[in-house]
PDB file of N, CA and C in Angstrom:
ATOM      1  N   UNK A   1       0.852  -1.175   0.000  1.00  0.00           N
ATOM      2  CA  UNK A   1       0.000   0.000   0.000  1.00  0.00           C
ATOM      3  C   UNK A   1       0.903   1.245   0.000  1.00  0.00           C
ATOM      4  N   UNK A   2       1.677   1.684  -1.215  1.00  0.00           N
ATOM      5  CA  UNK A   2       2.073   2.950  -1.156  1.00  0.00           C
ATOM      6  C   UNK A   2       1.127   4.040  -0.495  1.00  0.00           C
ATOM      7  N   UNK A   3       1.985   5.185  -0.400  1.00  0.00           N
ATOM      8  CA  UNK A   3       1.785   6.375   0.439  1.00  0.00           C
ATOM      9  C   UNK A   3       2.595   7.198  -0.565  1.00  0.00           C
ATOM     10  N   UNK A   4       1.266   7.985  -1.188  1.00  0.00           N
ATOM     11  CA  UNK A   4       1.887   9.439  -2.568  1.00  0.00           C
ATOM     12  C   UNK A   4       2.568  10.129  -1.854  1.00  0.00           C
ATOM     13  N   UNK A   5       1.893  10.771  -0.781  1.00  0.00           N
ATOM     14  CA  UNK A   5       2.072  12.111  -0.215  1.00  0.00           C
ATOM     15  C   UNK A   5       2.494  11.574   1.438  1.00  0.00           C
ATOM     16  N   UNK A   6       3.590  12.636   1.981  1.00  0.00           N
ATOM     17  CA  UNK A   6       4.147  12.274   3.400  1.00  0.00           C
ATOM     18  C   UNK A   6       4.540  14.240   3.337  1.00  0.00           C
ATOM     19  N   UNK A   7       3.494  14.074   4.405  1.00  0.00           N
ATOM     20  CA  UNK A   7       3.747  15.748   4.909  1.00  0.00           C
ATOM     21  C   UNK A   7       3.963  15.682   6.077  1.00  0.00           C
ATOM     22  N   UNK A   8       4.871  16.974   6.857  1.00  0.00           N
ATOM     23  CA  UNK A   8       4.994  17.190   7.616  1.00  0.00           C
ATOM     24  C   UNK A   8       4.902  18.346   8.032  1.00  0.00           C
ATOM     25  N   UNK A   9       3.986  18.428   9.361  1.00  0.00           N
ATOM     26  CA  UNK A   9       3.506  20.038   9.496  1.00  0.00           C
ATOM     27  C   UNK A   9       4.539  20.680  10.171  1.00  0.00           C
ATOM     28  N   UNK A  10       4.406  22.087   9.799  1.00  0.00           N
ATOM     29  CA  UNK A  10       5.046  22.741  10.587  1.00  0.00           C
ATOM     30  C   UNK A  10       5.440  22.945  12.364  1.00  0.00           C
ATOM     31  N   UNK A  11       4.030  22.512  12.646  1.00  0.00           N
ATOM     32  CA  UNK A  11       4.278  22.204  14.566  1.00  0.00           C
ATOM     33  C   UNK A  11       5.061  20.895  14.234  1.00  0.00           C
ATOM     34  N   UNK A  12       4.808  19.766  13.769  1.00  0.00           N
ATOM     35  CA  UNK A  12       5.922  18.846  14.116  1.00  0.00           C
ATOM     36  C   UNK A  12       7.140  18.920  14.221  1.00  0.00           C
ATOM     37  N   UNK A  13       7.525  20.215  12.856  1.00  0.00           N
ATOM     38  CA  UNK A  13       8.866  20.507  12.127  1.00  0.00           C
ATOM     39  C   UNK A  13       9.190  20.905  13.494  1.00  0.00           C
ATOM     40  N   UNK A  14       8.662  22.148  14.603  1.00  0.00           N
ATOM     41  CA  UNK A  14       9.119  22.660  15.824  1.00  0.00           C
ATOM     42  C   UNK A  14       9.027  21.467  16.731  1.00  0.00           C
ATOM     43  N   UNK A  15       8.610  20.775  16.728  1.00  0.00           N
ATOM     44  CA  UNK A  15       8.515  19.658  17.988  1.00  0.00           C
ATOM     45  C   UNK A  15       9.647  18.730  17.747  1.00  0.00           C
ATOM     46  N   UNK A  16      10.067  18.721  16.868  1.00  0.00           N
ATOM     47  CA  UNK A  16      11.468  18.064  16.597  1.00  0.00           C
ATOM     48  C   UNK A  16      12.808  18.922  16.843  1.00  0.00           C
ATOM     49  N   UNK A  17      12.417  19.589  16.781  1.00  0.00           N
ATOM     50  CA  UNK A  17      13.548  20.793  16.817  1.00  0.00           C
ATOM     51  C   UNK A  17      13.764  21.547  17.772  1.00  0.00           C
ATOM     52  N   UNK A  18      12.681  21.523  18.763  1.00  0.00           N
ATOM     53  CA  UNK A  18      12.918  21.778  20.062  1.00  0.00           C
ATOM     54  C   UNK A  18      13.463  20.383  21.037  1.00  0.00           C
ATOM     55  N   UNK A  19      12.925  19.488  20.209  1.00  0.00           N
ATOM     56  CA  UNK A  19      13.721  17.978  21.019  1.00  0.00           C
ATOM     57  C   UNK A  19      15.142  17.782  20.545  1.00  0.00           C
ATOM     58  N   UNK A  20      15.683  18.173  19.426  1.00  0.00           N
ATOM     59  CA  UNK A  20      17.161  18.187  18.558  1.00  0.00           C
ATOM     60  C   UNK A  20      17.734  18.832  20.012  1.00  0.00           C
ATOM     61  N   UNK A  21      17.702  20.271  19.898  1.00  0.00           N
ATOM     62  CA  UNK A  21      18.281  21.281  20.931  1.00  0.00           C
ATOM     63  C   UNK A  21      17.912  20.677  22.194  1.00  0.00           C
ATOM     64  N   UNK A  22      16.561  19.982  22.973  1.00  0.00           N
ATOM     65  CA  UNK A  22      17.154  19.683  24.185  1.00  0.00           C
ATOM     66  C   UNK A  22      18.196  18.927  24.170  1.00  0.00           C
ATOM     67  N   UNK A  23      18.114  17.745  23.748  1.00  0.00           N
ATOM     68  CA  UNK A  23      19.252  16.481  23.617  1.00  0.00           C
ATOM     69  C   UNK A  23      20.520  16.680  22.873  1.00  0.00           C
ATOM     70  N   UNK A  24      20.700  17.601  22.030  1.00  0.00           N
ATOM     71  CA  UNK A  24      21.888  17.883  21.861  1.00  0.00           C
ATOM     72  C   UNK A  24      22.805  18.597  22.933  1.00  0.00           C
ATOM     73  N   UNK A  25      22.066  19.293  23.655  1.00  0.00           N
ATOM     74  CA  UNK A  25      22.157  20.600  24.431  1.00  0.00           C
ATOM     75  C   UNK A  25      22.756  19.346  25.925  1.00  0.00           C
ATOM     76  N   UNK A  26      22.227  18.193  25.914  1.00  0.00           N
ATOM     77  CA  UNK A  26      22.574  17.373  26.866  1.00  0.00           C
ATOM     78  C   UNK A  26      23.700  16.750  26.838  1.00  0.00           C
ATOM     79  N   UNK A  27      24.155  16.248  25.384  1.00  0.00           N
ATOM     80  CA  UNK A  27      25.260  15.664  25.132  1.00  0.00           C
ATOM     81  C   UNK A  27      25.384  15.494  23.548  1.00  0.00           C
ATOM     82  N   UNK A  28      26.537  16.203  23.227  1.00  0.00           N
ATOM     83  CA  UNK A  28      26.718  16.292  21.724  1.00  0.00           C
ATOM     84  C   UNK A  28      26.721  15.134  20.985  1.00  0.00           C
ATOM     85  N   UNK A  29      25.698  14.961  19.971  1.00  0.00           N
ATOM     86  CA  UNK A  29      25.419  13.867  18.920  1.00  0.00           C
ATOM     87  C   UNK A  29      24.370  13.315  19.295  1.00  0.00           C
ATOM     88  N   UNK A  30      23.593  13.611  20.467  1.00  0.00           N
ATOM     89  CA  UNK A  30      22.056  13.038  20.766  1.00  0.00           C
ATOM     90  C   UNK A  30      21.280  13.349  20.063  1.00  0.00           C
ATOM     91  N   UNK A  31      21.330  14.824  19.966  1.00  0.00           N
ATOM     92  CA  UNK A  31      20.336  14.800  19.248  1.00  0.00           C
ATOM     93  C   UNK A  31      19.853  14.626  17.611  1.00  0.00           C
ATOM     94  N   UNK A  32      21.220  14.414  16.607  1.00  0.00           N
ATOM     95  CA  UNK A  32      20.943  13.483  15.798  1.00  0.00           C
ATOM     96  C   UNK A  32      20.945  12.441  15.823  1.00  0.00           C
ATOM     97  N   UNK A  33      21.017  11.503  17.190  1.00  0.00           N
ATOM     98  CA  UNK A  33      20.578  10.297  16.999  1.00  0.00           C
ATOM     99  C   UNK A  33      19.029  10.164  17.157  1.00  0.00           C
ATOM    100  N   UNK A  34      18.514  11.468  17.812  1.00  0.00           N
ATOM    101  CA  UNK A  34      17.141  11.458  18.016  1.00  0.00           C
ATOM    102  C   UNK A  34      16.218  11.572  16.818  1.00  0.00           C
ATOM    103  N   UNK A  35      17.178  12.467  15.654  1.00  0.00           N
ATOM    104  CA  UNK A  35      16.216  12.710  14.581  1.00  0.00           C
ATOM    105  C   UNK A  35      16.402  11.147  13.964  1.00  0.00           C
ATOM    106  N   UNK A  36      17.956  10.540  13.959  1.00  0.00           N
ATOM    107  CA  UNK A  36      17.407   9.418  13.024  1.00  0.00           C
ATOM    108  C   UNK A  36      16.910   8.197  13.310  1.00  0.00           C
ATOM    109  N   UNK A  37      16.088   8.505  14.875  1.00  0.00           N
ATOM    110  CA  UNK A  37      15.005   7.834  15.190  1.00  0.00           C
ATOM    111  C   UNK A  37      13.635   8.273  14.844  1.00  0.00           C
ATOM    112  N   UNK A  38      13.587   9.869  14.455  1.00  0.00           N
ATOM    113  CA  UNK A  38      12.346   9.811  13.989  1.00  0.00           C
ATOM    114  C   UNK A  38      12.155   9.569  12.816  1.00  0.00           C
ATOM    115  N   UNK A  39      13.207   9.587  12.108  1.00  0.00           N
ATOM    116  CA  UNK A  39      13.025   9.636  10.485  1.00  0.00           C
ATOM    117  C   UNK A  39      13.313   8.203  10.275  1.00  0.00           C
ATOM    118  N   UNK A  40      13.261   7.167  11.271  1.00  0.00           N
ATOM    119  CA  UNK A  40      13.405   5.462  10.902  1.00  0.00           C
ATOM    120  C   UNK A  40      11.859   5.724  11.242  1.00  0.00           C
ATOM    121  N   UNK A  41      11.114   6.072  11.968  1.00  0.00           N
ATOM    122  CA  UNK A  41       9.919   5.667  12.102  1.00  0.00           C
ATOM    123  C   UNK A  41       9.127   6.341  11.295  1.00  0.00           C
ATOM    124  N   UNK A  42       9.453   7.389  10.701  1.00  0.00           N
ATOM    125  CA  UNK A  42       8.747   7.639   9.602  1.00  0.00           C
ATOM    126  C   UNK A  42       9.151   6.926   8.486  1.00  0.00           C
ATOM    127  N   UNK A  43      10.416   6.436   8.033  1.00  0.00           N
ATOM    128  CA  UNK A  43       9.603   5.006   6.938  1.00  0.00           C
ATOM    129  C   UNK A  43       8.733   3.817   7.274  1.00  0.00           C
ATOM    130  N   UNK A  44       9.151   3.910   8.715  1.00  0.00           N
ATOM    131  CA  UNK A  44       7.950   2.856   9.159  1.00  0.00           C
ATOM    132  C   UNK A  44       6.153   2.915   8.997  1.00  0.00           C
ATOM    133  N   UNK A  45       5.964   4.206   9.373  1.00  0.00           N
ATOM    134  CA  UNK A  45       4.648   4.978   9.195  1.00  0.00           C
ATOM    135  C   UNK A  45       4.304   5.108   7.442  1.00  0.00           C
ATOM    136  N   UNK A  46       5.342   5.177   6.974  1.00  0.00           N
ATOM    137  CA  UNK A  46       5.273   5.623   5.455  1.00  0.00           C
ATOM    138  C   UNK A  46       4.796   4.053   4.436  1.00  0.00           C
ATOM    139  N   UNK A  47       5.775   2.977   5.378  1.00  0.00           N
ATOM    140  CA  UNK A  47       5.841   1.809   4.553  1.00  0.00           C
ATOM    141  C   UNK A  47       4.336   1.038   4.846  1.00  0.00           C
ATOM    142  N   UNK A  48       3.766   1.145   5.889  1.00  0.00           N
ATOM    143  CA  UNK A  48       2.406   0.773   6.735  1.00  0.00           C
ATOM    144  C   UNK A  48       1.714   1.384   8.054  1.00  0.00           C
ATOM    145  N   UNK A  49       1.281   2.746   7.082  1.00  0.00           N
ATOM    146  CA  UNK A  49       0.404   3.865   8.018  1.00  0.00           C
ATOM    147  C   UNK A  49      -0.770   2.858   9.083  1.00  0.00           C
ATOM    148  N   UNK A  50      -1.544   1.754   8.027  1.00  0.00           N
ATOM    149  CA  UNK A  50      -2.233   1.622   8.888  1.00  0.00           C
ATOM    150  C   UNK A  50      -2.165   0.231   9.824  1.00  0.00           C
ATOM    151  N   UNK A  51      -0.864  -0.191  10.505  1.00  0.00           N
ATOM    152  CA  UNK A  51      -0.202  -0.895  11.428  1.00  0.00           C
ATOM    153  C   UNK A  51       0.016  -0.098  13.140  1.00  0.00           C
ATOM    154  N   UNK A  52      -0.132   1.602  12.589  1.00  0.00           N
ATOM    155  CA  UNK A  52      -0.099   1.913  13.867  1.00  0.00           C
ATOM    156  C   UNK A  52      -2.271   2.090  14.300  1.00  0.00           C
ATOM    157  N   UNK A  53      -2.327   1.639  15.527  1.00  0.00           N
ATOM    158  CA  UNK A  53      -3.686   2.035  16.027  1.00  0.00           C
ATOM    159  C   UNK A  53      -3.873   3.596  16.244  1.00  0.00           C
ATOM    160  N   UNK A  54      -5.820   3.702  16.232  1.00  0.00           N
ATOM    161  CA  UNK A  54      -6.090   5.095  16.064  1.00  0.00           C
ATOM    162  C   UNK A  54      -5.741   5.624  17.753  1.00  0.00           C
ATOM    163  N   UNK A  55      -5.389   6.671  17.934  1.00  0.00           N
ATOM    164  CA  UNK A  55      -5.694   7.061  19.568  1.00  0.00           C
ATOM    165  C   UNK A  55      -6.037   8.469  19.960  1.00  0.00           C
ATOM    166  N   UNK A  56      -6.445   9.199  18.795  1.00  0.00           N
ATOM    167  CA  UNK A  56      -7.050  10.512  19.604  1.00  0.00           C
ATOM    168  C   UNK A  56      -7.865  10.884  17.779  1.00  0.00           C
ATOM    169  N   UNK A  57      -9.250  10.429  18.080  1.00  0.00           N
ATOM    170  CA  UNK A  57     -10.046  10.649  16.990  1.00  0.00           C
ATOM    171  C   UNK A  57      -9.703  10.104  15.137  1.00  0.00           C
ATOM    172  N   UNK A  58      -9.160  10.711  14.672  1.00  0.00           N
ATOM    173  CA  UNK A  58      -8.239  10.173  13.008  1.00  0.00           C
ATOM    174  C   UNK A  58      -6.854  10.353  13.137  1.00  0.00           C
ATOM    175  N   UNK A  59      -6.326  10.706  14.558  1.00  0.00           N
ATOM    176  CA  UNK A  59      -5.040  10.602  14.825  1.00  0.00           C
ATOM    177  C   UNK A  59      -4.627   8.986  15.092  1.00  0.00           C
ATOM    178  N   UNK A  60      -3.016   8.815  14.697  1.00  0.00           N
ATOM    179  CA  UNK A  60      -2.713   7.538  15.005  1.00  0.00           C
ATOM    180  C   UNK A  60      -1.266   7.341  15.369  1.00  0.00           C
ATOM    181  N   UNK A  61      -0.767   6.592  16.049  1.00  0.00           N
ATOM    182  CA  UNK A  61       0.504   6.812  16.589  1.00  0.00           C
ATOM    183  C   UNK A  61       1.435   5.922  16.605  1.00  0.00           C
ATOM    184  N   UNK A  62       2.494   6.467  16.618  1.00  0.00           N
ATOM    185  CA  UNK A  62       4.176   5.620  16.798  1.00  0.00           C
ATOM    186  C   UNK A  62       4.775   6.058  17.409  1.00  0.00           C
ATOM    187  N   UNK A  63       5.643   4.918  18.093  1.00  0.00           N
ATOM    188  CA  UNK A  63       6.474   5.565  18.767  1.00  0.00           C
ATOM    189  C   UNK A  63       7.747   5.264  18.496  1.00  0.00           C
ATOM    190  N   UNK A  64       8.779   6.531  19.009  1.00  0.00           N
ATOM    191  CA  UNK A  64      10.344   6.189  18.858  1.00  0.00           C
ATOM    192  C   UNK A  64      11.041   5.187  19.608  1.00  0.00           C
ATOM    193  N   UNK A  65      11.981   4.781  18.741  1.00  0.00           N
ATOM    194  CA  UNK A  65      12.793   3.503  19.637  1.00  0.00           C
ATOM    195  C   UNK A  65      13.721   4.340  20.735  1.00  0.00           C
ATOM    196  N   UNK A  66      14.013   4.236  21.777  1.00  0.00           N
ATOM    197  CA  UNK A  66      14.958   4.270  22.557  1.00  0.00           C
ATOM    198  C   UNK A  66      14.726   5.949  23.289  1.00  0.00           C
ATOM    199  N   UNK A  67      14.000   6.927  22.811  1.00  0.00           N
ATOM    200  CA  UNK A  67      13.500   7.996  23.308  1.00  0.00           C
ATOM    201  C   UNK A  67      12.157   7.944  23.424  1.00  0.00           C
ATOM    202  N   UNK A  68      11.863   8.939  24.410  1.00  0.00           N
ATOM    203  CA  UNK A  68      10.152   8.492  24.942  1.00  0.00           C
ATOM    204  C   UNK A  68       9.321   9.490  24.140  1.00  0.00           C
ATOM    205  N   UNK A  69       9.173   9.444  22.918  1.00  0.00           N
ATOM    206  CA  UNK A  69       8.312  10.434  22.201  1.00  0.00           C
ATOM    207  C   UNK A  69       7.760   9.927  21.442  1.00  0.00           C
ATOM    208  N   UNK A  70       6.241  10.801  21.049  1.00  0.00           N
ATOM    209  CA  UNK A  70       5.466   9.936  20.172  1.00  0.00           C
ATOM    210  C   UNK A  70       5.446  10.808  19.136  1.00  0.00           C
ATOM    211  N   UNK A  71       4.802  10.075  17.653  1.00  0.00           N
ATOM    212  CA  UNK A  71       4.846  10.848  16.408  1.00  0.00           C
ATOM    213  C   UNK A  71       3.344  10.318  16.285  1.00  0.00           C
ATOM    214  N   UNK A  72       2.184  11.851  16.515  1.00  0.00           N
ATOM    215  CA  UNK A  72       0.746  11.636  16.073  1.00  0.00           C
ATOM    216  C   UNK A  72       0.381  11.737  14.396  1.00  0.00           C
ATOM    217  N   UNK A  73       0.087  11.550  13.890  1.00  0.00           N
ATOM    218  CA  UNK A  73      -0.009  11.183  12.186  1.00  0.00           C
ATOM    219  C   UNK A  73      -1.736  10.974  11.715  1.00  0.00           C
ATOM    220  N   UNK A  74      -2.214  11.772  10.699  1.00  0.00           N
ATOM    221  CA  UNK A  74      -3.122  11.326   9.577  1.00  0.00           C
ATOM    222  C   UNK A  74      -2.849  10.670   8.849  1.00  0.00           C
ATOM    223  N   UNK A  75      -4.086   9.548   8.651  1.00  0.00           N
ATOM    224  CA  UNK A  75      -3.420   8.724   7.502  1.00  0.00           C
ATOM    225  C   UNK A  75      -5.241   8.683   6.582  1.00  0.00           C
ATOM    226  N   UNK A  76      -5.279   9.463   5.389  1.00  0.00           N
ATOM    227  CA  UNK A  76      -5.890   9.054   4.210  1.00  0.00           C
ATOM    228  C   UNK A  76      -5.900   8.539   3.485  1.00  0.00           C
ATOM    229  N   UNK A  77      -6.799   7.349   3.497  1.00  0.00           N
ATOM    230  CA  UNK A  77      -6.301   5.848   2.621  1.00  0.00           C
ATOM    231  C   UNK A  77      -6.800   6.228   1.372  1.00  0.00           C
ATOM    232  N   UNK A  78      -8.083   7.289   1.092  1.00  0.00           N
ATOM    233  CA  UNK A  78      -8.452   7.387  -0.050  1.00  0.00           C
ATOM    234  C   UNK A  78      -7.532   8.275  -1.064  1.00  0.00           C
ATOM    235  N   UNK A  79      -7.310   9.202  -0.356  1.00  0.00           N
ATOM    236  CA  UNK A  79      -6.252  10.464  -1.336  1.00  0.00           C
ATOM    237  C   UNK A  79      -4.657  10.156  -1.100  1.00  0.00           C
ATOM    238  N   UNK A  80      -4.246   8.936  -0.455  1.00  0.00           N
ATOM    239  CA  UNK A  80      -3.347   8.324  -0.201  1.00  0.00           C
ATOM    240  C   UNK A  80      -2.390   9.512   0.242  1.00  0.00           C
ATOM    241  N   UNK A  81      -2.275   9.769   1.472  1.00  0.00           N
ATOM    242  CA  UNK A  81      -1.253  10.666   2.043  1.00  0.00           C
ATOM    243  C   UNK A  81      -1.413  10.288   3.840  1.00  0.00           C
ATOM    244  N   UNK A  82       0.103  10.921   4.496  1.00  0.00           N
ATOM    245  CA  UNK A  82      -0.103  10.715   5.318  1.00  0.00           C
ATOM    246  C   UNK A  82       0.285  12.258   6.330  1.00  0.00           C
ATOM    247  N   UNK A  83      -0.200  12.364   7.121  1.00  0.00           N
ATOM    248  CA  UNK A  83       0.262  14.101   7.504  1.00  0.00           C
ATOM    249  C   UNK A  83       0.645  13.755   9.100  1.00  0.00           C
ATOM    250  N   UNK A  84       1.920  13.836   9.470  1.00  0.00           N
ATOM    251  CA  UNK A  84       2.333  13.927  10.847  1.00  0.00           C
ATOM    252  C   UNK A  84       2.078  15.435  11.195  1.00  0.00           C
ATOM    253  N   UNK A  85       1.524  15.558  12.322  1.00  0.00           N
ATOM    254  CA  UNK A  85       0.657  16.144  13.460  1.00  0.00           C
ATOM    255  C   UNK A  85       1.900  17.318  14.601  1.00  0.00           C
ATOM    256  N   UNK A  86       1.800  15.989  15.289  1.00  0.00           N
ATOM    257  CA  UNK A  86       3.000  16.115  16.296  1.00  0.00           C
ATOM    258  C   UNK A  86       4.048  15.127  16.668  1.00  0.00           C
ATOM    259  N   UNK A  87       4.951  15.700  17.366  1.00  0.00           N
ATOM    260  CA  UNK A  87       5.945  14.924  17.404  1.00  0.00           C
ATOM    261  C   UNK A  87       5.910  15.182  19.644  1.00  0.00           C
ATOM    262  N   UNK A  88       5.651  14.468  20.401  1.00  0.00           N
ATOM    263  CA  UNK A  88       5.733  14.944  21.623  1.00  0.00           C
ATOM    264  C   UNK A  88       6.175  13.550  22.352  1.00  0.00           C
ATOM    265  N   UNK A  89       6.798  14.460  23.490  1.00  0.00           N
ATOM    266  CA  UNK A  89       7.398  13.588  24.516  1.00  0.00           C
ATOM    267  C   UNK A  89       6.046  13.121  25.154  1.00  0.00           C
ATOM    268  N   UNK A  90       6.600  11.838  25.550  1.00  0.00           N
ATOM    269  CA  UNK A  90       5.321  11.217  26.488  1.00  0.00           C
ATOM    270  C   UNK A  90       4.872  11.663  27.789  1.00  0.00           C
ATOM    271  N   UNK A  91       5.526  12.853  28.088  1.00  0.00           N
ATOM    272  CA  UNK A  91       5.142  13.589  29.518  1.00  0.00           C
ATOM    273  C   UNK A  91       4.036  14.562  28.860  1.00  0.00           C
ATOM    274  N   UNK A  92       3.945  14.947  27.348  1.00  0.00           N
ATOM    275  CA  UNK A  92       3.277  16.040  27.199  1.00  0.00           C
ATOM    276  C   UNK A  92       1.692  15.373  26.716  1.00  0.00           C
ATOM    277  N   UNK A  93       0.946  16.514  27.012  1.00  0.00           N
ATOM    278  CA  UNK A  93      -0.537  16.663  26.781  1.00  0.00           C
ATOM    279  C   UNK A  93      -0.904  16.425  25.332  1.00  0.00           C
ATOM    280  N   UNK A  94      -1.225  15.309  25.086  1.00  0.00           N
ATOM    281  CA  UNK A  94      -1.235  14.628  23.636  1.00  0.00           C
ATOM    282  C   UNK A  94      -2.465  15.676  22.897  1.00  0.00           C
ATOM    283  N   UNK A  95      -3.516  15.192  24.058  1.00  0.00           N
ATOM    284  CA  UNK A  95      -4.564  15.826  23.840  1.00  0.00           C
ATOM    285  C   UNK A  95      -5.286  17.105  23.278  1.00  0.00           C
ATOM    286  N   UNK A  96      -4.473  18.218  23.979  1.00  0.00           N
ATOM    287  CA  UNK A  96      -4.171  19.279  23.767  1.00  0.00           C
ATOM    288  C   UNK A  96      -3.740  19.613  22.608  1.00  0.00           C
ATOM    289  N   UNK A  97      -2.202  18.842  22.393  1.00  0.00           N
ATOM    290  CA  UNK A  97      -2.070  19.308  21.053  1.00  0.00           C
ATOM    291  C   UNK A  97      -2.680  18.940  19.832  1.00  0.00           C
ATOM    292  N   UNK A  98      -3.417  18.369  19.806  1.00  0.00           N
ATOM    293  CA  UNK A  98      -4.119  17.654  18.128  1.00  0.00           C
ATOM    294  C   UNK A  98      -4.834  18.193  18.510  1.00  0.00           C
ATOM    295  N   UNK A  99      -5.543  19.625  18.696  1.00  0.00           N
ATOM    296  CA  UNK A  99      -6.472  19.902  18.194  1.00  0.00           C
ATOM    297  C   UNK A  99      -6.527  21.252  17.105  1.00  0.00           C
TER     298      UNK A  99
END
């Protein structure tokens, strides 16, 4: 089941990028190991959107290996695209943000 379209919104683009700078900011080279945990799970999401379950309305989720953050995601099976949301640590208010 290809996937045409893989967008990424702009709040995610910041929710990554405020997680780059914490974890880099902790110890140099974390935090690109953090991005190329998100960007392994986005071929994961990309290769089989609908393997992750729904959990906040048409939102659906994955999570990163080895850091505690989740990546919330649309997935339109008809217009075949998939649109990541947010990108948040598991301490934060999931809720809140998808709306």
């Amino acid at each position: 089941m290809p996937v045409i379209e893989f967008i990424v919104s702009s709040q995610a683009e910041a929710d990554l990028i405020e997680a780059f700078d914490c974890y880099e900011g902790k110890v140099a080279g974390l935090g690109s190991e953090f991005v190329r945990s998100v960007d392994a799970e986005f071929a994961r999401i990309q290769r089989r959107p609908l393997a992750f379950r729904l959990r906040f309305g048409s939102h659906r989720m994955a999570m990163t290996e080895r850091f505690p953050y989740a990546i919330y995601f649309i997935y339109d099976k008809s217009a075949k695209f998939v649109s990541v949301r947010r990108i948040l640590h598991f301490a934060q208010d999931a809720t809140s943000g998808l709306r």
